[in-house]
C-alpha atoms as a PDB file:
ATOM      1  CA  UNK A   1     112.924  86.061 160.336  1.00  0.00           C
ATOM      2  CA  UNK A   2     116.431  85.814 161.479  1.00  0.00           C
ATOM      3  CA  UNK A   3     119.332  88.017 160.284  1.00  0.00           C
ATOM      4  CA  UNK A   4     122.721  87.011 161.061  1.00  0.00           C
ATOM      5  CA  UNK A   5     126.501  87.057 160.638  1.00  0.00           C
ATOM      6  CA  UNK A   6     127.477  83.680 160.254  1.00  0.00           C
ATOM      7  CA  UNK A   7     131.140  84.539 160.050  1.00  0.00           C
ATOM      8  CA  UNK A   8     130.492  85.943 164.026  1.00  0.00           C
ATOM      9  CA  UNK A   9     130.496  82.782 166.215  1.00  0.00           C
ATOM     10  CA  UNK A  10     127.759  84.977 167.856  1.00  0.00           C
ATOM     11  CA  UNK A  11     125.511  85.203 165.114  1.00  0.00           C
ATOM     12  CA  UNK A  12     126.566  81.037 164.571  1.00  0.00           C
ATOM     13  CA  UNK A  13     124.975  80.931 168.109  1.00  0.00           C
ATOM     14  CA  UNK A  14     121.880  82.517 167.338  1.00  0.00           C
ATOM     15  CA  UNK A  15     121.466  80.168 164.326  1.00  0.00           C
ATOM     16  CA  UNK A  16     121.932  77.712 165.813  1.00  0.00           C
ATOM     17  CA  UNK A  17     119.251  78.431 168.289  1.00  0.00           C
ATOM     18  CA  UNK A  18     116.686  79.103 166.019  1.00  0.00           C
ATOM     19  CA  UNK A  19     117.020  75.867 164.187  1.00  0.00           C
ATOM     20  CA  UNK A  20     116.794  73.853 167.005  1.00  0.00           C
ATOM     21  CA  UNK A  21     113.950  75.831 168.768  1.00  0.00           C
ATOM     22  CA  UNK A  22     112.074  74.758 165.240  1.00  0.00           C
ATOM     23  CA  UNK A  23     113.189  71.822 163.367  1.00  0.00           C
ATOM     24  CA  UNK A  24     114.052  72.336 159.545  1.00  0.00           C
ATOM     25  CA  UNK A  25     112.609  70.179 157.124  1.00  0.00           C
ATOM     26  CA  UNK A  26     115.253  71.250 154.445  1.00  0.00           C
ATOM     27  CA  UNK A  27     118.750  72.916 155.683  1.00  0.00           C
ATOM     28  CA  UNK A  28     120.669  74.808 152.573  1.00  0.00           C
ATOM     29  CA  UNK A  29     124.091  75.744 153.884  1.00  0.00           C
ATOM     30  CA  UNK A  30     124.877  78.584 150.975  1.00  0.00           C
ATOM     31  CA  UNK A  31     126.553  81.534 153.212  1.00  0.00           C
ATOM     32  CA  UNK A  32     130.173  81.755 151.889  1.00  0.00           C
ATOM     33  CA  UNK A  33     132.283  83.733 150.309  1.00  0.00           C
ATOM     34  CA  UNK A  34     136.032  83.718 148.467  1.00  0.00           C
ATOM     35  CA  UNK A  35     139.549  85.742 148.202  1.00  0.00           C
ATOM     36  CA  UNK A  36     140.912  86.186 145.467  1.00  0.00           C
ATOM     37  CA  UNK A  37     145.123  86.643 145.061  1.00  0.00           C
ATOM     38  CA  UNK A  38     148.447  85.351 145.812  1.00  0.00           C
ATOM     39  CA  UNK A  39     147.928  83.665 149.599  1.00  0.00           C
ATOM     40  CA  UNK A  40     151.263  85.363 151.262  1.00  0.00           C
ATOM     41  CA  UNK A  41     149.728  88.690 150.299  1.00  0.00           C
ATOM     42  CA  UNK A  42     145.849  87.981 151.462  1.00  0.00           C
ATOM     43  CA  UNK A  43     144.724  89.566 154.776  1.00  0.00           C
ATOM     44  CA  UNK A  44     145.046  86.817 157.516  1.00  0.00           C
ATOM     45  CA  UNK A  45     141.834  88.241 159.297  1.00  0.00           C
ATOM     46  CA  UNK A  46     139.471  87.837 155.972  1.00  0.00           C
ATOM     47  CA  UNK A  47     141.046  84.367 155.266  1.00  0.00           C
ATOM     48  CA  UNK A  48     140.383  83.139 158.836  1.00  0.00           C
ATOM     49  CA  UNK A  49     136.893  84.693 158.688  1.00  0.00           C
ATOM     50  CA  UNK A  50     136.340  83.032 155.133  1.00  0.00           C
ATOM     51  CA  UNK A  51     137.286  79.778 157.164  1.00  0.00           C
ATOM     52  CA  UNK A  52     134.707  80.421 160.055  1.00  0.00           C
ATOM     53  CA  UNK A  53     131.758  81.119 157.353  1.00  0.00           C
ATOM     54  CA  UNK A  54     132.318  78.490 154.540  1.00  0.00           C
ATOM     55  CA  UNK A  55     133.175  75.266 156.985  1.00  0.00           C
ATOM     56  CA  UNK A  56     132.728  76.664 160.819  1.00  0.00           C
ATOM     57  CA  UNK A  57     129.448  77.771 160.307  1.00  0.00           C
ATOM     58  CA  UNK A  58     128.202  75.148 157.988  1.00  0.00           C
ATOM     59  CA  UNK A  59     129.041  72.359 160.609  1.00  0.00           C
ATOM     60  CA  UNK A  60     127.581  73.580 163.343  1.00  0.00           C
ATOM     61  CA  UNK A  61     124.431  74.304 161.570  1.00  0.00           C
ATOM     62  CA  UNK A  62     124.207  70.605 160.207  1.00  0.00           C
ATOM     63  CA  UNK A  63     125.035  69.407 163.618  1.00  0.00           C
ATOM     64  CA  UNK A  64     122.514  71.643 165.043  1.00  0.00           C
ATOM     65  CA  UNK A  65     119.947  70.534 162.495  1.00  0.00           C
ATOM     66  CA  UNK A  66     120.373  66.537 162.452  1.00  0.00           C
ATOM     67  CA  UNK A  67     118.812  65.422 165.562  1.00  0.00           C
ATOM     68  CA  UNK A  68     115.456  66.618 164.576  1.00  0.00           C
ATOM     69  CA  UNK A  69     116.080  64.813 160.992  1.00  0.00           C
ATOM     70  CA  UNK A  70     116.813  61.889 162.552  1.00  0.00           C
ATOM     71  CA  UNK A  71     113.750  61.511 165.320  1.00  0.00           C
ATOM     72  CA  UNK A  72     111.520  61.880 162.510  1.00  0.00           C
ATOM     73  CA  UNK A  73     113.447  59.954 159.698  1.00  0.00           C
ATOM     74  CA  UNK A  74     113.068  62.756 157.281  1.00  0.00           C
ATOM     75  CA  UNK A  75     115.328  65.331 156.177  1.00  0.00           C
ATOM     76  CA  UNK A  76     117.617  67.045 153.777  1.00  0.00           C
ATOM     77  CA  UNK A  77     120.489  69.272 153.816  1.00  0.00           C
ATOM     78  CA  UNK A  78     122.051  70.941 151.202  1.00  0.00           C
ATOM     79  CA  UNK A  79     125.774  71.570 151.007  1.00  0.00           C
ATOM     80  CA  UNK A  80     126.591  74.233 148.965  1.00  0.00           C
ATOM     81  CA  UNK A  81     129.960  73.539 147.459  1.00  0.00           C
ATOM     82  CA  UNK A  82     131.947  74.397 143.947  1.00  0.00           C
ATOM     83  CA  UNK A  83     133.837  73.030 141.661  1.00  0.00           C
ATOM     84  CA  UNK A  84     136.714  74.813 142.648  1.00  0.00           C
ATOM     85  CA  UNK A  85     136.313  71.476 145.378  1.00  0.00           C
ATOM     86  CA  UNK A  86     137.880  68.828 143.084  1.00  0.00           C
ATOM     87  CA  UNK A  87     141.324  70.233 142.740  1.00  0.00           C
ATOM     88  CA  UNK A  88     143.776  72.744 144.216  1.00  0.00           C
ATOM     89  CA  UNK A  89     142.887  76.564 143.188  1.00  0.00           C
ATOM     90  CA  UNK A  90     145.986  78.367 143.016  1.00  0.00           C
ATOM     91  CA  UNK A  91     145.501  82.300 143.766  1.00  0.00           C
ATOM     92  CA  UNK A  92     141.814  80.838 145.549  1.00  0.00           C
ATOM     93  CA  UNK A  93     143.674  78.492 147.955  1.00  0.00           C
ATOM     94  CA  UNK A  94     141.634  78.977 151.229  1.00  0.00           C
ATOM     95  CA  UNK A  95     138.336  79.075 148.922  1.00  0.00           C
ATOM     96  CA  UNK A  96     138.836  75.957 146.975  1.00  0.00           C
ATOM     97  CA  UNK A  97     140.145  74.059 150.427  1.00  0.00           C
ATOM     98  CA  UNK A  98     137.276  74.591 152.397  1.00  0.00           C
ATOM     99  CA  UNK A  99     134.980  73.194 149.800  1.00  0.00           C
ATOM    100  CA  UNK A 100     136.928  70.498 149.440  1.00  0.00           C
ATOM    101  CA  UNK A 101     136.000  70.182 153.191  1.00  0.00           C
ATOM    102  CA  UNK A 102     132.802  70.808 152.276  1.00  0.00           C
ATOM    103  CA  UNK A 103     132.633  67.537 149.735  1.00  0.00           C
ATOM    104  CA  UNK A 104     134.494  65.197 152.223  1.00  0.00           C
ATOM    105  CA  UNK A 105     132.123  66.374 155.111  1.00  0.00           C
ATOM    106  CA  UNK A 106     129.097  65.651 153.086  1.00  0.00           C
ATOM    107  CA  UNK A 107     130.219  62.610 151.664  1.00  0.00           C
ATOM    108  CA  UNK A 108     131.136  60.953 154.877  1.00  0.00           C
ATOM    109  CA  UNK A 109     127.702  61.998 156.732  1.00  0.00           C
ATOM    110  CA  UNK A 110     125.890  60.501 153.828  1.00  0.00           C
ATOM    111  CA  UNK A 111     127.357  56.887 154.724  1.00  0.00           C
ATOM    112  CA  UNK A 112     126.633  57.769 158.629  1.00  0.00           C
ATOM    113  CA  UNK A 113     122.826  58.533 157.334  1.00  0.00           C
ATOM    114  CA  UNK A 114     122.670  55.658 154.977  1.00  0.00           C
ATOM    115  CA  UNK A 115     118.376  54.165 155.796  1.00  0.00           C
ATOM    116  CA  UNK A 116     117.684  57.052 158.356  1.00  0.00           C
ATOM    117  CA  UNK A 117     115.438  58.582 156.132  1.00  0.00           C
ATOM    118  CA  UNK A 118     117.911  61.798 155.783  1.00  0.00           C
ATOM    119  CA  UNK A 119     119.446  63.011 152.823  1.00  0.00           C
ATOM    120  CA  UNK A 120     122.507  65.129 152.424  1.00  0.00           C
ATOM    121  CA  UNK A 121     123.658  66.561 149.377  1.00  0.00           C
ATOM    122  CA  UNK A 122     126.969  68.545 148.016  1.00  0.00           C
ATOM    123  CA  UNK A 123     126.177  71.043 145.908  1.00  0.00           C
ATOM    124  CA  UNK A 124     129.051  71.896 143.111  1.00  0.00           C
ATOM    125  CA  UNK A 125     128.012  74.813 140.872  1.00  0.00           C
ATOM    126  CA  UNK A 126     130.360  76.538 138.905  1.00  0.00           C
ATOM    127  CA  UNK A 127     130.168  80.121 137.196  1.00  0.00           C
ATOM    128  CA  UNK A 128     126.692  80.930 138.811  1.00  0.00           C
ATOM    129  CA  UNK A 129     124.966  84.409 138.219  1.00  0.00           C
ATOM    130  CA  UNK A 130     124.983  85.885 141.295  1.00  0.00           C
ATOM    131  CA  UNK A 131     127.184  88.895 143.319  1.00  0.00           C
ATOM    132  CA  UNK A 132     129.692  86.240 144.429  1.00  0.00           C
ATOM    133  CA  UNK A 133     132.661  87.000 141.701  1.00  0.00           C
ATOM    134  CA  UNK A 134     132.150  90.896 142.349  1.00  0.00           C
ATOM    135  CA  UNK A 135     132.728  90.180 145.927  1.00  0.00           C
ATOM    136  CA  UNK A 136     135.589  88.254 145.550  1.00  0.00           C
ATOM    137  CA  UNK A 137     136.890  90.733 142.925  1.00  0.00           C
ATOM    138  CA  UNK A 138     137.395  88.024 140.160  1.00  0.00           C
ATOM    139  CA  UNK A 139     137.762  89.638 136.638  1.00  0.00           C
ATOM    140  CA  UNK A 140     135.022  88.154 135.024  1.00  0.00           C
ATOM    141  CA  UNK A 141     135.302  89.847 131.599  1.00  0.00           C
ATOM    142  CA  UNK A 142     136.828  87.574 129.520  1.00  0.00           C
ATOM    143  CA  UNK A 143     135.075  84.041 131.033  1.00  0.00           C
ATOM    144  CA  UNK A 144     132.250  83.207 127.810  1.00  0.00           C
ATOM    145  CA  UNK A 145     128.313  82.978 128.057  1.00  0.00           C
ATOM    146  CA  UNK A 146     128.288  79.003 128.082  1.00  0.00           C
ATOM    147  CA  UNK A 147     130.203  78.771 131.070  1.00  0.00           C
ATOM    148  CA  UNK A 148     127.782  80.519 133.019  1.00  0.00           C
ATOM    149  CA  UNK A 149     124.347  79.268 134.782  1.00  0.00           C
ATOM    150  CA  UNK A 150     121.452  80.936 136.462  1.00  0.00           C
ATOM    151  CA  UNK A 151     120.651  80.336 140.207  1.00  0.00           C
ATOM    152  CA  UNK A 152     117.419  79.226 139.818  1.00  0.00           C
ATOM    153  CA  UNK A 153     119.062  76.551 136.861  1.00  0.00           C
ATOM    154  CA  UNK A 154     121.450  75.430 139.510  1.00  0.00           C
ATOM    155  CA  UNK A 155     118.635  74.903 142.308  1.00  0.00           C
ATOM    156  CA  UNK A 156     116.764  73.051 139.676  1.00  0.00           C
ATOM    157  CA  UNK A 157     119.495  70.792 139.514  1.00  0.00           C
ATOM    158  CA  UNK A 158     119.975  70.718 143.630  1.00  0.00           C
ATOM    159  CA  UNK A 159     116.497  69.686 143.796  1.00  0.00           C
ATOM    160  CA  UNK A 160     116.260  67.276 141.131  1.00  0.00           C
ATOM    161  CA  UNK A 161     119.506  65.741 142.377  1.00  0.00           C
ATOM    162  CA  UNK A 162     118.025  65.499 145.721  1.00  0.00           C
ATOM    163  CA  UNK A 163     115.131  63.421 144.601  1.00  0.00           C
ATOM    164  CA  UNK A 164     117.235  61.076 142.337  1.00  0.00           C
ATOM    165  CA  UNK A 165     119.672  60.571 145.750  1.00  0.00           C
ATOM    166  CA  UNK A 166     122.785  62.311 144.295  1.00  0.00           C
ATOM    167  CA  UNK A 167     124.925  63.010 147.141  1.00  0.00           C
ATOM    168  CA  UNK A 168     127.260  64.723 145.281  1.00  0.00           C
ATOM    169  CA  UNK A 169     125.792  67.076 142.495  1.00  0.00           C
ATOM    170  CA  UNK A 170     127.689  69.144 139.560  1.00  0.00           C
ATOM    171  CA  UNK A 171     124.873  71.340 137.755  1.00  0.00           C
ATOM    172  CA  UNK A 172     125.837  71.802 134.103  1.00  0.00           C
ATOM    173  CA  UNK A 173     127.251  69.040 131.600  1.00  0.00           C
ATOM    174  CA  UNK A 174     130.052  71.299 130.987  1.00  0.00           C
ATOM    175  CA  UNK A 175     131.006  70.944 134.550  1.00  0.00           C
ATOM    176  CA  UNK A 176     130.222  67.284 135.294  1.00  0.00           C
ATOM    177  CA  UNK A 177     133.272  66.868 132.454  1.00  0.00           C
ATOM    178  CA  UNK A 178     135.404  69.360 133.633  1.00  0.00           C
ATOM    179  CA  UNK A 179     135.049  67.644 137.250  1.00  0.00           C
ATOM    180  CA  UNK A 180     135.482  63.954 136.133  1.00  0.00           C
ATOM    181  CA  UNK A 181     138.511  64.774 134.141  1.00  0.00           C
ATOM    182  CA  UNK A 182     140.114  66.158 136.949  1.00  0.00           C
ATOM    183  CA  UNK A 183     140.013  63.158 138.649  1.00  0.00           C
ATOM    184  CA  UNK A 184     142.200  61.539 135.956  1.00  0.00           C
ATOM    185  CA  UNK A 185     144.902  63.516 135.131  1.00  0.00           C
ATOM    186  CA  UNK A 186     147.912  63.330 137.045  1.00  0.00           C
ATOM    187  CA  UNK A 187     147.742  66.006 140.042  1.00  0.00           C
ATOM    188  CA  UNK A 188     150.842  68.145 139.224  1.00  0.00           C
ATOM    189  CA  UNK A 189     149.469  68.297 135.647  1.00  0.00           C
ATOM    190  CA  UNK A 190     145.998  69.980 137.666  1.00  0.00           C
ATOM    191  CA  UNK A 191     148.029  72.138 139.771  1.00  0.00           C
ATOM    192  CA  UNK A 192     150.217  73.460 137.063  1.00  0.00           C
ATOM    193  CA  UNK A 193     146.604  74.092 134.941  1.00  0.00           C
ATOM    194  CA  UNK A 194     145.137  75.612 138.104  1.00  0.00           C
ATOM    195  CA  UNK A 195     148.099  78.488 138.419  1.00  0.00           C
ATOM    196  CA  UNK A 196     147.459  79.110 135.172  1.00  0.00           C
ATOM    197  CA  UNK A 197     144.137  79.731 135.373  1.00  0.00           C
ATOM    198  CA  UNK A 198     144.284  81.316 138.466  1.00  0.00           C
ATOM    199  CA  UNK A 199     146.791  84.196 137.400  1.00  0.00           C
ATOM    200  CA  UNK A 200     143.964  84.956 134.982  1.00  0.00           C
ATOM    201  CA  UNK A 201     141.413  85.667 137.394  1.00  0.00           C
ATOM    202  CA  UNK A 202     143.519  87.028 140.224  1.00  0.00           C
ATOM    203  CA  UNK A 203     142.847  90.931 140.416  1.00  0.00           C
ATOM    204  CA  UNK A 204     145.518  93.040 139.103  1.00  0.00           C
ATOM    205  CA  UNK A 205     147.800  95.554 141.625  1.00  0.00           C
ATOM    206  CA  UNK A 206     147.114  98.460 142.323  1.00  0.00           C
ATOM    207  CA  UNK A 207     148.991 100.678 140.616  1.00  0.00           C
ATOM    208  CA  UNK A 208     150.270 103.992 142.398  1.00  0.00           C
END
């Protein structure tokens, strides 16, 4: 077993050597994390770090991880994206940018893989029950039960996407609407709907 910091380019190094020592048979890029907050105010240091972790590391492990694929014409990599990736997210702006890196990466390898044998996927959950709100310090208090999906639902729906050849995959028929309005409402209409919701999650000030 290998433990490592993949927001360290070292630990992206070790990784990296591991997975090319032995060749993967299924790569699931889910290390990642968000900030939370009005961008002028975030720490520079955490939002460059978020950068290195959600689309530094996941590159160079997909790079790292392809040849093998490819020799033996099997393969699949997993993306782990949101749907935070289909439209600006004000107060979550370096979050919901690098998975919309994530999507375009993932789209675009999918047409350079097209008959090699190797699948790649994008993975789009949305309110998932795991630590990653707490960590990001998103009030979560006032978000309701049907929004919300279990990890081993969303995996499910990887999995099963995976099989049907669904390069990009929204778990959740809630969120599959959510995502293909968003696509058809004019953008400044999104952006103005994404302040507002993000001013409800943001975490409040301090106060002294």
């Amino acid at each position: 077993m290998l433990v490592a910091d993949l927001s360290d380019p070292r630990g992206v190094d070790a990784t990296v050597a591991a997975v090319t020592a032995a060749p993967l048979d299924l790569l699931v890029n889910n290390a990642g994390f968000g900030t939370v907050g009005a961008f002028a105010e975030l720490d520079p240091t955490r939002e460059e770090e978020e950068i290195r972790l959600n689309v530094i590391a996941l590159m160079r492990l997909t790079r790292a991880t392809l040849p093998g694929m490819l020799a033996r014409h099997a393969g699949a990599i997993v993306n782990v994206s949101s749907v935070g990736a289909f439209q600006p997210g004000a107060f979550n702006a370096t979050y919901s940018a690098t998975k919309a890196w994530v999507n375009s990466f993932t789209e675009a390898l999918s047409e350079e893989l097209r008959g090699s044998g190797v699948r790649v996927q994008a993975l789009c959950p949305g309110f998932t029950r795991t630590e990653f709100q707490e960590r990001a310090g998103i009030d979560v208090a006032n978000i309701p039960a049907f929004f919300w999906m279990s990890a081993e639902a969303v995996v499910d729906a990887a999995l099963n996407g995976l099989r049907r050849g669904d390069v990009v995959c929204v778990p959740g028929a809630g969120n599959r609407v959510a995502t293909s309005l968003t696509g058809l409402v004019p953008r400044a209409l999104v952006r103005r709907v994404s302040g507002v919701i993000g001013r409800r999650f943001k975490p409040e000030p301090a106060r002294s």
